[in-house]
PDB file of N, CA and C in Angstrom:
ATOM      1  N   UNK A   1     167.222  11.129  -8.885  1.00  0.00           N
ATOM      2  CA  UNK A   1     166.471  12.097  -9.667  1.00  0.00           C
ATOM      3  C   UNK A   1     165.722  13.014  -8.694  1.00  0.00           C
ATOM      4  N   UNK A   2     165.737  14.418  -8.465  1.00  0.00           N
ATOM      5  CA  UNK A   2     165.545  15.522  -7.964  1.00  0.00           C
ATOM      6  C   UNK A   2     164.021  15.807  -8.744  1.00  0.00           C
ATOM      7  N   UNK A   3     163.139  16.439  -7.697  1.00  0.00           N
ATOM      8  CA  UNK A   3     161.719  17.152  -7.865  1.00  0.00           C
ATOM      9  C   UNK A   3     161.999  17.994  -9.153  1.00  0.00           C
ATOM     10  N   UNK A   4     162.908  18.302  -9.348  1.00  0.00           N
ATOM     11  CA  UNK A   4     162.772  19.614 -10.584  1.00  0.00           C
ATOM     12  C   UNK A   4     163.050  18.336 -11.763  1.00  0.00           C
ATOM     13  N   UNK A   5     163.626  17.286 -12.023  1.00  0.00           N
ATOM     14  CA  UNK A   5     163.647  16.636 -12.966  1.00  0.00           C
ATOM     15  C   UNK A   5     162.660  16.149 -13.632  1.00  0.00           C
ATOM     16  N   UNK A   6     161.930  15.593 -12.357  1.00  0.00           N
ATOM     17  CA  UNK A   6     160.620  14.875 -12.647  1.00  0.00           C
ATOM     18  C   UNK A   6     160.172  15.855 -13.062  1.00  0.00           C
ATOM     19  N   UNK A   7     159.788  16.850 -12.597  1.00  0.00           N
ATOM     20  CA  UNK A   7     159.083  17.771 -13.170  1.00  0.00           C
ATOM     21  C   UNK A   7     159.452  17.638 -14.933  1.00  0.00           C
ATOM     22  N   UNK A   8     160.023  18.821 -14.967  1.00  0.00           N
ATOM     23  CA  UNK A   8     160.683  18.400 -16.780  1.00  0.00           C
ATOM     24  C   UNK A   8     160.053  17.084 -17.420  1.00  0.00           C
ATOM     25  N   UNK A   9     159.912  16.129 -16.854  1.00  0.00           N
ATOM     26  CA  UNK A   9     159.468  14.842 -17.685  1.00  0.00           C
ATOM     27  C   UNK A   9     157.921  14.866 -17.312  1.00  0.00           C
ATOM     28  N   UNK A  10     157.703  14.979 -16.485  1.00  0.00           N
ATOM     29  CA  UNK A  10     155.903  14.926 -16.298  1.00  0.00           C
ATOM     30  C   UNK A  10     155.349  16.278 -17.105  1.00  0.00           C
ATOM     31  N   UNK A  11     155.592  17.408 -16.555  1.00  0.00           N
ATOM     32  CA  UNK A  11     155.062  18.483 -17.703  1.00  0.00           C
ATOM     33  C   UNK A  11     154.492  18.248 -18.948  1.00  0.00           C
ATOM     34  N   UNK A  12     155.823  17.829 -20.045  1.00  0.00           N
ATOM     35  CA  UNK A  12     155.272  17.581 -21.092  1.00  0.00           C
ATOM     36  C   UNK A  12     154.400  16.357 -21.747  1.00  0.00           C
ATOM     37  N   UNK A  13     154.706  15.302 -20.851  1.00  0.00           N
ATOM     38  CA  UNK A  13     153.570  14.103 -20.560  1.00  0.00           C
ATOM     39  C   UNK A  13     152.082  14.745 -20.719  1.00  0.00           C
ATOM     40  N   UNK A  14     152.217  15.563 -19.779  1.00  0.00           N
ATOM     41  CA  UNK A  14     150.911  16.125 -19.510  1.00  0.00           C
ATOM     42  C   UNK A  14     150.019  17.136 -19.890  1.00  0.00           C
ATOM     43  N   UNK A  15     151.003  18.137 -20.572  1.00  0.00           N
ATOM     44  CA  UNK A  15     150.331  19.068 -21.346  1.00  0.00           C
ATOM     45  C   UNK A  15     150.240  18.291 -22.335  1.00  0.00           C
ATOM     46  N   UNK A  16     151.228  17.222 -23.453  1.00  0.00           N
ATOM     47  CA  UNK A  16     150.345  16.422 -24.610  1.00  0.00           C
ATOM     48  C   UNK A  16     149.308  15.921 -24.273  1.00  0.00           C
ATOM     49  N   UNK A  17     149.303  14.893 -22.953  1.00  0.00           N
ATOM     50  CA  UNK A  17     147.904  14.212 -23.113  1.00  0.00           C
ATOM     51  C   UNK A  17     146.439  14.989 -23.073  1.00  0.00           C
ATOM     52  N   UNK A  18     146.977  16.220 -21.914  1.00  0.00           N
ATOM     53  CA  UNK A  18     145.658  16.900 -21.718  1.00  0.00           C
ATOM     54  C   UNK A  18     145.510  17.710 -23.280  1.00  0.00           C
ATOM     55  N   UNK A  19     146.155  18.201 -24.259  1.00  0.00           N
ATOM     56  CA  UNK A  19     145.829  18.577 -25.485  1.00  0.00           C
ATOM     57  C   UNK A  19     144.852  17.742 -25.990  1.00  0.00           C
ATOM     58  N   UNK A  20     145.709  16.067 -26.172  1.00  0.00           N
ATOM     59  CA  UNK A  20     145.061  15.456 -27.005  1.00  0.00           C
ATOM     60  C   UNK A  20     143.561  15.226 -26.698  1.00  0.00           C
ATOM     61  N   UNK A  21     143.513  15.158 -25.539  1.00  0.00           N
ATOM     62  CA  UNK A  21     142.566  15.418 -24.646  1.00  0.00           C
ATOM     63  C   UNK A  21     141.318  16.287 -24.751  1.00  0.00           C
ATOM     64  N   UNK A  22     141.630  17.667 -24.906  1.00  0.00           N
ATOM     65  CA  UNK A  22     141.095  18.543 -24.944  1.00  0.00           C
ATOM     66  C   UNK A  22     140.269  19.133 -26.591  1.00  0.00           C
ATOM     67  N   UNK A  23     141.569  18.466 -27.526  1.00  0.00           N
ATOM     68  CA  UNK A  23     141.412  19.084 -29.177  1.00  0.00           C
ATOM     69  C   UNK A  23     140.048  17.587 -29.443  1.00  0.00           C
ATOM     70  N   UNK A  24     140.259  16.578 -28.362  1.00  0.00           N
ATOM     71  CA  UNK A  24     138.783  15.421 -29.098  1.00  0.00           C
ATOM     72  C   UNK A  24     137.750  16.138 -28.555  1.00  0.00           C
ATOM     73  N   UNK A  25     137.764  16.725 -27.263  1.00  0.00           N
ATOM     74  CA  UNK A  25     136.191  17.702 -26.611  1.00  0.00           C
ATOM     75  C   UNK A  25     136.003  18.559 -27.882  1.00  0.00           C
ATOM     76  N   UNK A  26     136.655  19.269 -28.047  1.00  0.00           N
ATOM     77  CA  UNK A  26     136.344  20.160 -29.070  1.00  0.00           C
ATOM     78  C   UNK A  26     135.595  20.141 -30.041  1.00  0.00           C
ATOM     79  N   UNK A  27     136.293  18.683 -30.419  1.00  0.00           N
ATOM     80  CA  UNK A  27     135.828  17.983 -31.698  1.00  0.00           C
ATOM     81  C   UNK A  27     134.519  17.496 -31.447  1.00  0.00           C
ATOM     82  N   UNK A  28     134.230  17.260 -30.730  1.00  0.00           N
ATOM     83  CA  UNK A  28     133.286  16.073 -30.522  1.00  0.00           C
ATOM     84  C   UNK A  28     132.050  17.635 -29.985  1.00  0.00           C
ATOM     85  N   UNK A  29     132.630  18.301 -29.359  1.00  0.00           N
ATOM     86  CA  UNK A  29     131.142  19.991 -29.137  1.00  0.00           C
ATOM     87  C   UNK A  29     131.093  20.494 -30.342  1.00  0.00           C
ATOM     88  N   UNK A  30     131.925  20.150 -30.902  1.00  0.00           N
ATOM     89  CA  UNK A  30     131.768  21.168 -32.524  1.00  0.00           C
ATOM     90  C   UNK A  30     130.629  20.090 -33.392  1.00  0.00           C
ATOM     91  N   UNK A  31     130.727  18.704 -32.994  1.00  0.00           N
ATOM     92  CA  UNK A  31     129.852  17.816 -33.706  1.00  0.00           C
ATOM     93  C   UNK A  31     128.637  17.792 -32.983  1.00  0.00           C
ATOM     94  N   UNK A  32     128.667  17.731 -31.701  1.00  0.00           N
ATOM     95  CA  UNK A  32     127.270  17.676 -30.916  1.00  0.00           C
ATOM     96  C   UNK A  32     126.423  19.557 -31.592  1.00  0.00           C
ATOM     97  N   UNK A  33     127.601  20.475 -31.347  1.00  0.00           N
ATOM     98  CA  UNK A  33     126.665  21.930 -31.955  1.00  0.00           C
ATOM     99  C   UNK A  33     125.791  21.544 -33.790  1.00  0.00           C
ATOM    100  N   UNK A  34     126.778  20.809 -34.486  1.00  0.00           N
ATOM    101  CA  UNK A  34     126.000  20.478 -35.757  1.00  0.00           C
ATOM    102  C   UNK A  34     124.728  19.691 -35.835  1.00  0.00           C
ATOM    103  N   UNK A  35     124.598  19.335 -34.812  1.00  0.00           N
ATOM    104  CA  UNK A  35     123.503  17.952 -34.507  1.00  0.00           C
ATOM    105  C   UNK A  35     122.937  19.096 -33.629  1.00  0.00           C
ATOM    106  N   UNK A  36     122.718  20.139 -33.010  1.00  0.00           N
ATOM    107  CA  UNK A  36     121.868  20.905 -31.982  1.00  0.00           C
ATOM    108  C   UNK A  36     121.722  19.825 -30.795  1.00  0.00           C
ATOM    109  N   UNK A  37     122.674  19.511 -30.045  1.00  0.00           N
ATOM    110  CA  UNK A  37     122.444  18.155 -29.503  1.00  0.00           C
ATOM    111  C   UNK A  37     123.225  18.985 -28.067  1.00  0.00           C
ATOM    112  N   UNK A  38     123.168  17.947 -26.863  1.00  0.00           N
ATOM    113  CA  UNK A  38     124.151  18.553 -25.742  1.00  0.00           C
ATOM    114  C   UNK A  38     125.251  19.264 -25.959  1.00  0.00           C
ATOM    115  N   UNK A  39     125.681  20.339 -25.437  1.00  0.00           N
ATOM    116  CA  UNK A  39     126.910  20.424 -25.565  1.00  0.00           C
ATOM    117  C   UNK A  39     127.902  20.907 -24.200  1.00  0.00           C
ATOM    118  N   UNK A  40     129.454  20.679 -24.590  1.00  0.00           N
ATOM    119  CA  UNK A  40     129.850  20.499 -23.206  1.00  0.00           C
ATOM    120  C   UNK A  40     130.262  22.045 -23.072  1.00  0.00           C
ATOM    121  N   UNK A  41     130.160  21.781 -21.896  1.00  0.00           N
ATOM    122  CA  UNK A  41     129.862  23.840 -21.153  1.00  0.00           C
ATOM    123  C   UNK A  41     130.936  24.175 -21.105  1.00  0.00           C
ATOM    124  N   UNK A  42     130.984  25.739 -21.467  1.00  0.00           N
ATOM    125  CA  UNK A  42     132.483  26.767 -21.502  1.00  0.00           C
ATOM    126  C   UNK A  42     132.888  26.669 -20.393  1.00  0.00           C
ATOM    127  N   UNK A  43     132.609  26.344 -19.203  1.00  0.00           N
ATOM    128  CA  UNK A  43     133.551  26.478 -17.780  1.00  0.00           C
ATOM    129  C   UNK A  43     134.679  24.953 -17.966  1.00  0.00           C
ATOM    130  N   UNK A  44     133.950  23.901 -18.670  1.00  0.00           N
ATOM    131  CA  UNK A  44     134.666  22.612 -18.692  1.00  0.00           C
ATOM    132  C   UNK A  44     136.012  22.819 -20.012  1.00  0.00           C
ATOM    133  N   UNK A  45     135.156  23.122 -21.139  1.00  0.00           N
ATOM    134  CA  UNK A  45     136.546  23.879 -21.507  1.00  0.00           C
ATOM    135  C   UNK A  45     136.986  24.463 -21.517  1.00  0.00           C
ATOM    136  N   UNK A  46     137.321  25.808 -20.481  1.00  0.00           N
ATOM    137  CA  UNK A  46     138.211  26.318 -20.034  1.00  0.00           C
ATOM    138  C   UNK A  46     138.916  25.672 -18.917  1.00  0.00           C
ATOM    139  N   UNK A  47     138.368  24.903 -18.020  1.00  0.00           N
ATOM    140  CA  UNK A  47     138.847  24.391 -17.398  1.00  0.00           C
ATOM    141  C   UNK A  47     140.411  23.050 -18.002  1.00  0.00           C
ATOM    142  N   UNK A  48     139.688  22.677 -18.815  1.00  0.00           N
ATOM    143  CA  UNK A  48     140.527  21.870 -19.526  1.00  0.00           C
ATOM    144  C   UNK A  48     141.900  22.509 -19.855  1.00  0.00           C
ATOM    145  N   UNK A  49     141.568  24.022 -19.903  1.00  0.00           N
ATOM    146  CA  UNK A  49     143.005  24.895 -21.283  1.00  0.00           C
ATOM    147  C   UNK A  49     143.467  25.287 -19.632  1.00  0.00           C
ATOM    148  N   UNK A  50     142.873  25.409 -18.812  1.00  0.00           N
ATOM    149  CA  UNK A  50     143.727  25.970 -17.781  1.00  0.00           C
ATOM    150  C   UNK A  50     144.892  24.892 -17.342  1.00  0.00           C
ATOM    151  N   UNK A  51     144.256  23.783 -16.650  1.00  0.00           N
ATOM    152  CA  UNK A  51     144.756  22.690 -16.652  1.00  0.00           C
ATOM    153  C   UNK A  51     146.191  22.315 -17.467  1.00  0.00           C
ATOM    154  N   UNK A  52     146.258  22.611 -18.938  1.00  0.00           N
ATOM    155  CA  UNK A  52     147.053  22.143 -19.442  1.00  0.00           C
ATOM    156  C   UNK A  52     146.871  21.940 -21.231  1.00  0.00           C
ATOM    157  N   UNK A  53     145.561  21.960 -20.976  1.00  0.00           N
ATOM    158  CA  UNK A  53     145.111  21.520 -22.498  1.00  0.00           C
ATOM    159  C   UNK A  53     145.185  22.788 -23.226  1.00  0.00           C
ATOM    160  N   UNK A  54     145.713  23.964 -23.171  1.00  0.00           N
ATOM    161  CA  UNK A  54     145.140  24.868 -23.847  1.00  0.00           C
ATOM    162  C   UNK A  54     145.691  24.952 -25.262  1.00  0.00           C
ATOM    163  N   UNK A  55     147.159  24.113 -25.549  1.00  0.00           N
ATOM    164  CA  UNK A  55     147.300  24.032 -26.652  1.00  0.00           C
ATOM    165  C   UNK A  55     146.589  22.984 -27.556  1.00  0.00           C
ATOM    166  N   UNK A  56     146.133  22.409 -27.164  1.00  0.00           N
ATOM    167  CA  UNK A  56     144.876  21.684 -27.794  1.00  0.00           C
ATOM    168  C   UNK A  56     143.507  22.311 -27.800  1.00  0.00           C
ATOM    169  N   UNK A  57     143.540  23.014 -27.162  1.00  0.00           N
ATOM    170  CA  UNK A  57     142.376  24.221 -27.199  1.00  0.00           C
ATOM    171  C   UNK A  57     142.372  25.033 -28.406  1.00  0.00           C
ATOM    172  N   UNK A  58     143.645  25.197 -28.254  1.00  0.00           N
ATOM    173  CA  UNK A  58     144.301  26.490 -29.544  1.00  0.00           C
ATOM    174  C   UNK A  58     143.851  25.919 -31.155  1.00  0.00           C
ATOM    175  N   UNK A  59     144.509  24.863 -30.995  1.00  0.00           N
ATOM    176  CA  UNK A  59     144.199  24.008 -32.461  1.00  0.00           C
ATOM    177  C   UNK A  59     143.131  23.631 -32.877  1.00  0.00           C
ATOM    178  N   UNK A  60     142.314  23.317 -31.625  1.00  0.00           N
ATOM    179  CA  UNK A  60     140.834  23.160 -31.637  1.00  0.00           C
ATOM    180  C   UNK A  60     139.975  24.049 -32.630  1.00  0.00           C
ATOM    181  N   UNK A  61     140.799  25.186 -32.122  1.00  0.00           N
ATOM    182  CA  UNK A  61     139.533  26.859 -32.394  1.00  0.00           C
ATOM    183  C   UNK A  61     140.355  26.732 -34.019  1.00  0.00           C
ATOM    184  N   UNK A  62     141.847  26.659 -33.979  1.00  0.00           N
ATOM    185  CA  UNK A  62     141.720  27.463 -35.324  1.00  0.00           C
ATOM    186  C   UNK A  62     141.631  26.174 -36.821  1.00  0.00           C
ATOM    187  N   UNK A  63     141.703  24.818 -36.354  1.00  0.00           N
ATOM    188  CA  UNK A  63     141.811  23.882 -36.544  1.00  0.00           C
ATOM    189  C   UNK A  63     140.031  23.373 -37.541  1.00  0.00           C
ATOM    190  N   UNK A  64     139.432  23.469 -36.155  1.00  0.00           N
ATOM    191  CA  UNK A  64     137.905  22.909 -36.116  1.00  0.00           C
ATOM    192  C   UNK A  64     137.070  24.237 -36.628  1.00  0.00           C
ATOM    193  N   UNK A  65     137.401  25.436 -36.399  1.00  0.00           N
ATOM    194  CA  UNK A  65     136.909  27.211 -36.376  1.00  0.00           C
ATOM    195  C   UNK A  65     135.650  27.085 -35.627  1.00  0.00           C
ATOM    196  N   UNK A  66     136.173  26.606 -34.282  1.00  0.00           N
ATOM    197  CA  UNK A  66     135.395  26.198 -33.317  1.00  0.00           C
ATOM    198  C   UNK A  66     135.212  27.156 -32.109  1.00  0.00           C
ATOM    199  N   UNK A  67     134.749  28.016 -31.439  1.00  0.00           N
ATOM    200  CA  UNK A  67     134.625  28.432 -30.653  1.00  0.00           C
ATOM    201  C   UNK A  67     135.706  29.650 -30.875  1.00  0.00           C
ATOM    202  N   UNK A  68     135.934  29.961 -32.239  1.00  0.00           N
ATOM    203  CA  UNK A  68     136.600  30.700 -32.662  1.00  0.00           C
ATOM    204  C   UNK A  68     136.576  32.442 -32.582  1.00  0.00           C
ATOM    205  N   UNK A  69     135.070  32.646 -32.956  1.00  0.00           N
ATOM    206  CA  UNK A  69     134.626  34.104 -33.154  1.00  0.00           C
ATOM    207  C   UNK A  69     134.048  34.805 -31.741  1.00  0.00           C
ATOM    208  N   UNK A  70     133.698  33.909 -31.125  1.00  0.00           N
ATOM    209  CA  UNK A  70     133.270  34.351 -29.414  1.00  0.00           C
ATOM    210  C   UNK A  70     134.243  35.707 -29.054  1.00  0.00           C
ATOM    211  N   UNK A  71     133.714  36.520 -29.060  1.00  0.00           N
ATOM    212  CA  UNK A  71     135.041  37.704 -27.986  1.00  0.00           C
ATOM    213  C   UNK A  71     135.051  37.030 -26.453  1.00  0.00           C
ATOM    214  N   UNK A  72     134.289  36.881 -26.056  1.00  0.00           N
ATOM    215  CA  UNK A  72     133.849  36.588 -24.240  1.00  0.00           C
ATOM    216  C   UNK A  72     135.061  35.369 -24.184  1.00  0.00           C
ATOM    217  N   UNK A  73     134.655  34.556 -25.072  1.00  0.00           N
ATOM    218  CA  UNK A  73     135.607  33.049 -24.976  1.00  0.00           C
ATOM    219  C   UNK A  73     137.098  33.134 -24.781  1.00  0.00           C
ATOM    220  N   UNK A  74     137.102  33.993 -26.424  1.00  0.00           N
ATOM    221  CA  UNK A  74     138.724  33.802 -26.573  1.00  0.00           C
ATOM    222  C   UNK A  74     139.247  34.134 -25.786  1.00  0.00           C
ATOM    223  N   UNK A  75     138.741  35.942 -24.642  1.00  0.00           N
ATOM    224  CA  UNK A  75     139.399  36.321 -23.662  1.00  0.00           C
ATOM    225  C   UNK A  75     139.914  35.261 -22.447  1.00  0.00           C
ATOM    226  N   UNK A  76     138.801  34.517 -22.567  1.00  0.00           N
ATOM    227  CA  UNK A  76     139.140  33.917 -21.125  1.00  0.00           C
ATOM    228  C   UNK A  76     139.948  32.469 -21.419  1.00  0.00           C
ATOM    229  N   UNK A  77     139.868  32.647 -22.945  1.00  0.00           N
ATOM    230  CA  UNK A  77     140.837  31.255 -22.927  1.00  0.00           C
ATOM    231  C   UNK A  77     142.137  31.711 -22.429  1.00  0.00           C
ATOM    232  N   UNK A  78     142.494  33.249 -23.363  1.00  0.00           N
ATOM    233  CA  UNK A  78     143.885  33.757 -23.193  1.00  0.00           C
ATOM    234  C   UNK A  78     144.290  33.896 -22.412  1.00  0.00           C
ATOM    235  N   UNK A  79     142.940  33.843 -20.857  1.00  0.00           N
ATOM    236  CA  UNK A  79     143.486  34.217 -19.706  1.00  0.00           C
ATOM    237  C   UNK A  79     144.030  32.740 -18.869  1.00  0.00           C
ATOM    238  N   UNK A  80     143.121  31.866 -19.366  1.00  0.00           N
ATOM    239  CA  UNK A  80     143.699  30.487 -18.944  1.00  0.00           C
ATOM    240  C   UNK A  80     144.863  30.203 -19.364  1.00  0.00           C
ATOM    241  N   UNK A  81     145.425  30.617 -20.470  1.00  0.00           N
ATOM    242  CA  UNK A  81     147.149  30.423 -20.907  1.00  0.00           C
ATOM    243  C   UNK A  81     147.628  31.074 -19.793  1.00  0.00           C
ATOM    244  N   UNK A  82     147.362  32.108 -19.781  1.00  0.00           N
ATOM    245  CA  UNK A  82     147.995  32.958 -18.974  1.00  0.00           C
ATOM    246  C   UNK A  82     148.396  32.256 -17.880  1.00  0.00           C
ATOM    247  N   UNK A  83     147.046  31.830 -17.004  1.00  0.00           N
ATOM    248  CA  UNK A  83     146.958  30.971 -15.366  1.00  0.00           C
ATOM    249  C   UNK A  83     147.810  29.962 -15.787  1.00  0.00           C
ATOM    250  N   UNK A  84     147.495  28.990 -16.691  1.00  0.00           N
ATOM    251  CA  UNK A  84     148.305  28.285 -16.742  1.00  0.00           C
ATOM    252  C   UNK A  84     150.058  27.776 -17.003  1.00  0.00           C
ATOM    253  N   UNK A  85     150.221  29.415 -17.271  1.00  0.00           N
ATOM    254  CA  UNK A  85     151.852  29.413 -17.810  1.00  0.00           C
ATOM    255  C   UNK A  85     152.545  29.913 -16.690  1.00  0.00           C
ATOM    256  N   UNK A  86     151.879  30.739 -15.809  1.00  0.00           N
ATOM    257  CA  UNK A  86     152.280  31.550 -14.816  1.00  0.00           C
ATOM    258  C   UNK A  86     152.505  30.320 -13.578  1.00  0.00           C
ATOM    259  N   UNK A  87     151.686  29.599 -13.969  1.00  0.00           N
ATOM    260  CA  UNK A  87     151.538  28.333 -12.374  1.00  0.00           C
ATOM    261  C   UNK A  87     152.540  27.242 -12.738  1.00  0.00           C
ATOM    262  N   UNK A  88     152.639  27.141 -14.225  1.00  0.00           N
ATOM    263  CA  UNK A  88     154.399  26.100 -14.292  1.00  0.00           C
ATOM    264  C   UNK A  88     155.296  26.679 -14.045  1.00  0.00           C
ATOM    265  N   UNK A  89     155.798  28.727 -14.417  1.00  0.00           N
ATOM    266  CA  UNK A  89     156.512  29.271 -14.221  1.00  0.00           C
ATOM    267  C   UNK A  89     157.024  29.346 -12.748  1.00  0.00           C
ATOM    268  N   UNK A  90     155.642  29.388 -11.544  1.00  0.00           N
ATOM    269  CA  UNK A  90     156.086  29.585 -10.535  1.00  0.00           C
ATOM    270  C   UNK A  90     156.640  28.008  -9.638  1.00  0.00           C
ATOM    271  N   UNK A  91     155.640  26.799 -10.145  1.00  0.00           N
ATOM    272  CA  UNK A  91     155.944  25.690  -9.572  1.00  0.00           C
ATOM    273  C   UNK A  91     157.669  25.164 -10.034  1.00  0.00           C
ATOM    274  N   UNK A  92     157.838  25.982 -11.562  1.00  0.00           N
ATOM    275  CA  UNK A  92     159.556  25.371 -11.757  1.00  0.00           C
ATOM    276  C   UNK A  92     160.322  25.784 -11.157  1.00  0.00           C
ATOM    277  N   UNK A  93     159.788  27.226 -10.677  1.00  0.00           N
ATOM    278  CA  UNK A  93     160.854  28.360  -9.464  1.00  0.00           C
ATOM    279  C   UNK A  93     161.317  27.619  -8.147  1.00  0.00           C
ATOM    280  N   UNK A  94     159.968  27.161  -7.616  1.00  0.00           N
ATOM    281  CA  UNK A  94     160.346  26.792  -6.491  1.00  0.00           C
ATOM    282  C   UNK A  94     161.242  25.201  -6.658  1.00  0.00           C
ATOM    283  N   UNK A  95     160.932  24.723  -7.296  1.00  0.00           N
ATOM    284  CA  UNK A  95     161.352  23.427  -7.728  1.00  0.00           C
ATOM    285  C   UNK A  95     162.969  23.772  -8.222  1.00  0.00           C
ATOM    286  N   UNK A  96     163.524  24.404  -9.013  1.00  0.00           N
ATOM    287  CA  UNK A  96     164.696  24.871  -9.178  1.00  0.00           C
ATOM    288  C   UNK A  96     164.940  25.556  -7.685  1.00  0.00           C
ATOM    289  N   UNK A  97     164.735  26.331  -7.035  1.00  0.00           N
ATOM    290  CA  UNK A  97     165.127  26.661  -5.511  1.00  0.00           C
ATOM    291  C   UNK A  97     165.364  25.650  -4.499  1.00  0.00           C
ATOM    292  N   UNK A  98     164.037  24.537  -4.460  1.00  0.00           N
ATOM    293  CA  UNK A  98     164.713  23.727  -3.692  1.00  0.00           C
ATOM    294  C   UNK A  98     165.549  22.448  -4.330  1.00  0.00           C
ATOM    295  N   UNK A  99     166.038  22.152  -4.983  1.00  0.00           N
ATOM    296  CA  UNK A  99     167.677  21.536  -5.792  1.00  0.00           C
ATOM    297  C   UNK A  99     168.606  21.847  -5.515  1.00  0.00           C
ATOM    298  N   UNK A 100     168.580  23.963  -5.728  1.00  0.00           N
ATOM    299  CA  UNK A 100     169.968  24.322  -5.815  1.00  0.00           C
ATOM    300  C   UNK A 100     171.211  23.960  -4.567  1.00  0.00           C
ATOM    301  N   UNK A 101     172.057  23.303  -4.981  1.00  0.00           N
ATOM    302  CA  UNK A 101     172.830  23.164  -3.982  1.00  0.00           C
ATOM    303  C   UNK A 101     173.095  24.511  -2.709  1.00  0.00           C
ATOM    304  N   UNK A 102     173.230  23.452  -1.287  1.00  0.00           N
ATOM    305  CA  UNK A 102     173.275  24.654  -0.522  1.00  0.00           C
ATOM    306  C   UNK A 102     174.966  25.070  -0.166  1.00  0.00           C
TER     307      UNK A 102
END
């Protein structure tokens, strides 16, 4: 089994867990905001959607209508899809490059 395979199988390992991951933070800041109680800071969840979680991010917002109406937020979530789609796009490149038979 070749680096680009594993890949393919860890990816989606990992973007589910970090979702599932990410859609309980959500849950759980959307309950701490009802209680006026701690809550966990926008750099951690963005960090999370960059990472991987952002489709659990996604479901979060429209799911929970959690961190939904922010303009400042949503931008930078969209931009974490972004980082984050662009950095599997480029890690599968090289990973398909070094496989291809020489």
């Amino acid at each position: 089994m070749n680096a680009l395979q594993v890949w393919l199988i860890v990816l989606p390992l990992k973007v589910t867990t970090l979702s599932l991951i990410t859609l309980a933070v959500y849950a759980w800041d959307k309950r701490q905001a009802g209680r006026s109680n701690w809550r966990v800071p926008e750099k951690r969840l963005h960090l999370l959607s960059l990472c991987g979680g952002w489709p659990g991010a996604w479901v979060g917002q429209r799911w929970l209508r959690h961190k939904s109406v922010k303009t400042r937020f949503r931008i930078v979530f969209w931009l974490t899809v972004i980082g984050h789609v662009s950095a599997v796009i480029v890690v599968s490149w090289v990973l398909w490059t070094m496989s291809a038979p020489r």
